[in-house]
C-alpha atoms as a PDB file:
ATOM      1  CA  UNK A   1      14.920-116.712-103.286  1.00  0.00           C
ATOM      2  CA  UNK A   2      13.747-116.036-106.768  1.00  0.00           C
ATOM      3  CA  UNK A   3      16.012-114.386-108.993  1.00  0.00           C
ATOM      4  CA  UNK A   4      15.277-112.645-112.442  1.00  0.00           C
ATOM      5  CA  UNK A   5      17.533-112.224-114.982  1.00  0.00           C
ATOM      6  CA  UNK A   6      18.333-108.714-116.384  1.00  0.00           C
ATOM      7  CA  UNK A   7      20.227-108.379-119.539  1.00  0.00           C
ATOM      8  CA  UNK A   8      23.882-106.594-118.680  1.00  0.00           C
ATOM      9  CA  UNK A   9      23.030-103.718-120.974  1.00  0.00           C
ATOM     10  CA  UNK A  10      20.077-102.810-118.803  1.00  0.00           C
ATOM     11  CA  UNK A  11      21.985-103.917-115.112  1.00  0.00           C
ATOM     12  CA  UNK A  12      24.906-101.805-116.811  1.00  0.00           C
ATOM     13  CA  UNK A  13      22.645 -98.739-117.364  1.00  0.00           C
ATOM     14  CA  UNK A  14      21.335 -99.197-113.810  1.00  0.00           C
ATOM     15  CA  UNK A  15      24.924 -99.043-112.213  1.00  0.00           C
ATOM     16  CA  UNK A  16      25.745 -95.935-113.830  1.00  0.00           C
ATOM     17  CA  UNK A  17      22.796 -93.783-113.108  1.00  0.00           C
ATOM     18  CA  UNK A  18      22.538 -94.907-109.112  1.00  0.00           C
ATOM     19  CA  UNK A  19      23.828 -92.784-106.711  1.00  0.00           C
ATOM     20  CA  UNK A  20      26.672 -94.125-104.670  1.00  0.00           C
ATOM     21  CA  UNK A  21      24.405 -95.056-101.739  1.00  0.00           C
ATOM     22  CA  UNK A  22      21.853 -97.213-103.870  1.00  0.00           C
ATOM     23  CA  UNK A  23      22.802-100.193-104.481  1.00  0.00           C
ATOM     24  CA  UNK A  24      21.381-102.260-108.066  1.00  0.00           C
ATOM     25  CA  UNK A  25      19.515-104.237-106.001  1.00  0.00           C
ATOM     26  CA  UNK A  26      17.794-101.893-103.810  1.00  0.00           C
ATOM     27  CA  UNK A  27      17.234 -99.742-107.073  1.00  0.00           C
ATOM     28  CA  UNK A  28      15.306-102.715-108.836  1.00  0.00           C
ATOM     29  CA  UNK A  29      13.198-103.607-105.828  1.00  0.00           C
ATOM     30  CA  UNK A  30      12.145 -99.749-105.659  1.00  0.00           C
ATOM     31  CA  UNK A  31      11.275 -99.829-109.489  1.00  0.00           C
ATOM     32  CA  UNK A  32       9.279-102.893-108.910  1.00  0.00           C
ATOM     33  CA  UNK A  33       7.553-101.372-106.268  1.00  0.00           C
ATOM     34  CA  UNK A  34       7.310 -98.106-107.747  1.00  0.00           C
ATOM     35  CA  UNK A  35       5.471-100.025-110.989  1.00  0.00           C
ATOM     36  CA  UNK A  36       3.259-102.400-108.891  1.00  0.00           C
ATOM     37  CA  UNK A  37       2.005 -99.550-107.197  1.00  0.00           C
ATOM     38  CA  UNK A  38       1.284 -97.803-110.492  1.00  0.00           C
ATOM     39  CA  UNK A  39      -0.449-100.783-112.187  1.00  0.00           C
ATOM     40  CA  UNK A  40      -2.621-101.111-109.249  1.00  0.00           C
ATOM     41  CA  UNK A  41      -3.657 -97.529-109.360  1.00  0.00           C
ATOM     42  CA  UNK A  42      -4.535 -97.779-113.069  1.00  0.00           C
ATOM     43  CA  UNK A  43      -6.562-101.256-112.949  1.00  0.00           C
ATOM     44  CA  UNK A  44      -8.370 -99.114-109.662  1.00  0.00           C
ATOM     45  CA  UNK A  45      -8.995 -96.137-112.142  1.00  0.00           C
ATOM     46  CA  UNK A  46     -10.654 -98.748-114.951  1.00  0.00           C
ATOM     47  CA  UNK A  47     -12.056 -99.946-112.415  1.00  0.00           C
ATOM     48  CA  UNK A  48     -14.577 -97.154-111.364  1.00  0.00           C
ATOM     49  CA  UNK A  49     -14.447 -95.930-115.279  1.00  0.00           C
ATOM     50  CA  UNK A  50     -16.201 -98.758-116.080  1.00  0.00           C
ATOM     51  CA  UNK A  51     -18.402 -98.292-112.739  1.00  0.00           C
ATOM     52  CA  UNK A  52     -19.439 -94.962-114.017  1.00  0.00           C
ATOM     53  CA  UNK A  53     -19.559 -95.992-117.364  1.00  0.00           C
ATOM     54  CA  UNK A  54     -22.057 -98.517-116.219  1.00  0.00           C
ATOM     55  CA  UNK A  55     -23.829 -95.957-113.919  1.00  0.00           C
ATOM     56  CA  UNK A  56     -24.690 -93.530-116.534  1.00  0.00           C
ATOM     57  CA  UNK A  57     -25.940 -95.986-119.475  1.00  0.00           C
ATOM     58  CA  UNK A  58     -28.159 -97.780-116.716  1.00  0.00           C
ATOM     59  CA  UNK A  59     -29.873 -94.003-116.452  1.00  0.00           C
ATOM     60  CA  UNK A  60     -29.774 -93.526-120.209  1.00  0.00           C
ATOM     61  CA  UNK A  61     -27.024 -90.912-120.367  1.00  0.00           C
ATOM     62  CA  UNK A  62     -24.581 -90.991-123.539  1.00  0.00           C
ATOM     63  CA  UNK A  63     -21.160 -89.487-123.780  1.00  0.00           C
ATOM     64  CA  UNK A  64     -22.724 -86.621-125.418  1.00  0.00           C
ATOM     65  CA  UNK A  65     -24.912 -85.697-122.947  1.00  0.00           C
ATOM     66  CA  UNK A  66     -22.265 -85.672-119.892  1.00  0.00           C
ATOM     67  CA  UNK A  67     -20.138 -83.357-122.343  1.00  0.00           C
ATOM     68  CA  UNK A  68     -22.849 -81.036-122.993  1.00  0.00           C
ATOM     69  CA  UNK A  69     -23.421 -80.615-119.183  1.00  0.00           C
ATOM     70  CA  UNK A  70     -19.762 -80.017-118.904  1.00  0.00           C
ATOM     71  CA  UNK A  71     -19.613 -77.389-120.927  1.00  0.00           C
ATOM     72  CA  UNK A  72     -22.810 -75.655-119.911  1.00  0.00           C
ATOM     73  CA  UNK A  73     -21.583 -76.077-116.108  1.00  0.00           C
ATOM     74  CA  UNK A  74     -17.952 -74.589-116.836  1.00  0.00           C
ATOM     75  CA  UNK A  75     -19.563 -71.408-118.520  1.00  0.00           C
ATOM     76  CA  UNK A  76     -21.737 -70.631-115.777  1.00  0.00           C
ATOM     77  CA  UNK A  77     -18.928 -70.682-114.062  1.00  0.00           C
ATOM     78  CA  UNK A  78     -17.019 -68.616-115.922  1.00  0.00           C
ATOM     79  CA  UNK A  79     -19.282 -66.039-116.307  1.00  0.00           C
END
């Protein structure tokens, strides 16, 4: 098995913020999930940014335009 090395400030920290029924193992492997799932949602949302990004200069739209039609869009709907 692969082991990492955490510095005993940080594992110290860890053991005194876990509940009794989590242990520092099962906390780090959560965290590590919980971040891996996080990174893979933002490289997703750059993902179809730069889609869109892509989408609207291949149809000649700038920045500025999309913002304009924002804004006229949200005050018709506002009334």
């Amino acid at each position: 098995m692969t082991q990492v090395n955490i510095p005993d400030v940080l594992f110290q920290e860890v053991e005194k913020s876990l509940p009794n029924a989590v242990s520092p193992d099962d906390f780090v492997v959560m965290a590590v999930r919980e971040k891996l799932t996080s990174e893979g949602r933002k490289k997703e949302f750059f993902k179809l940014s730069d889609q869109t990004r892509s989408a609207l200069m291949e149809q000649g739209l700038t920045e500025s335009d999309v913002l304009k039609e924002f804004e006229a869009t949200r005050h018709s709907l506002n009334g």
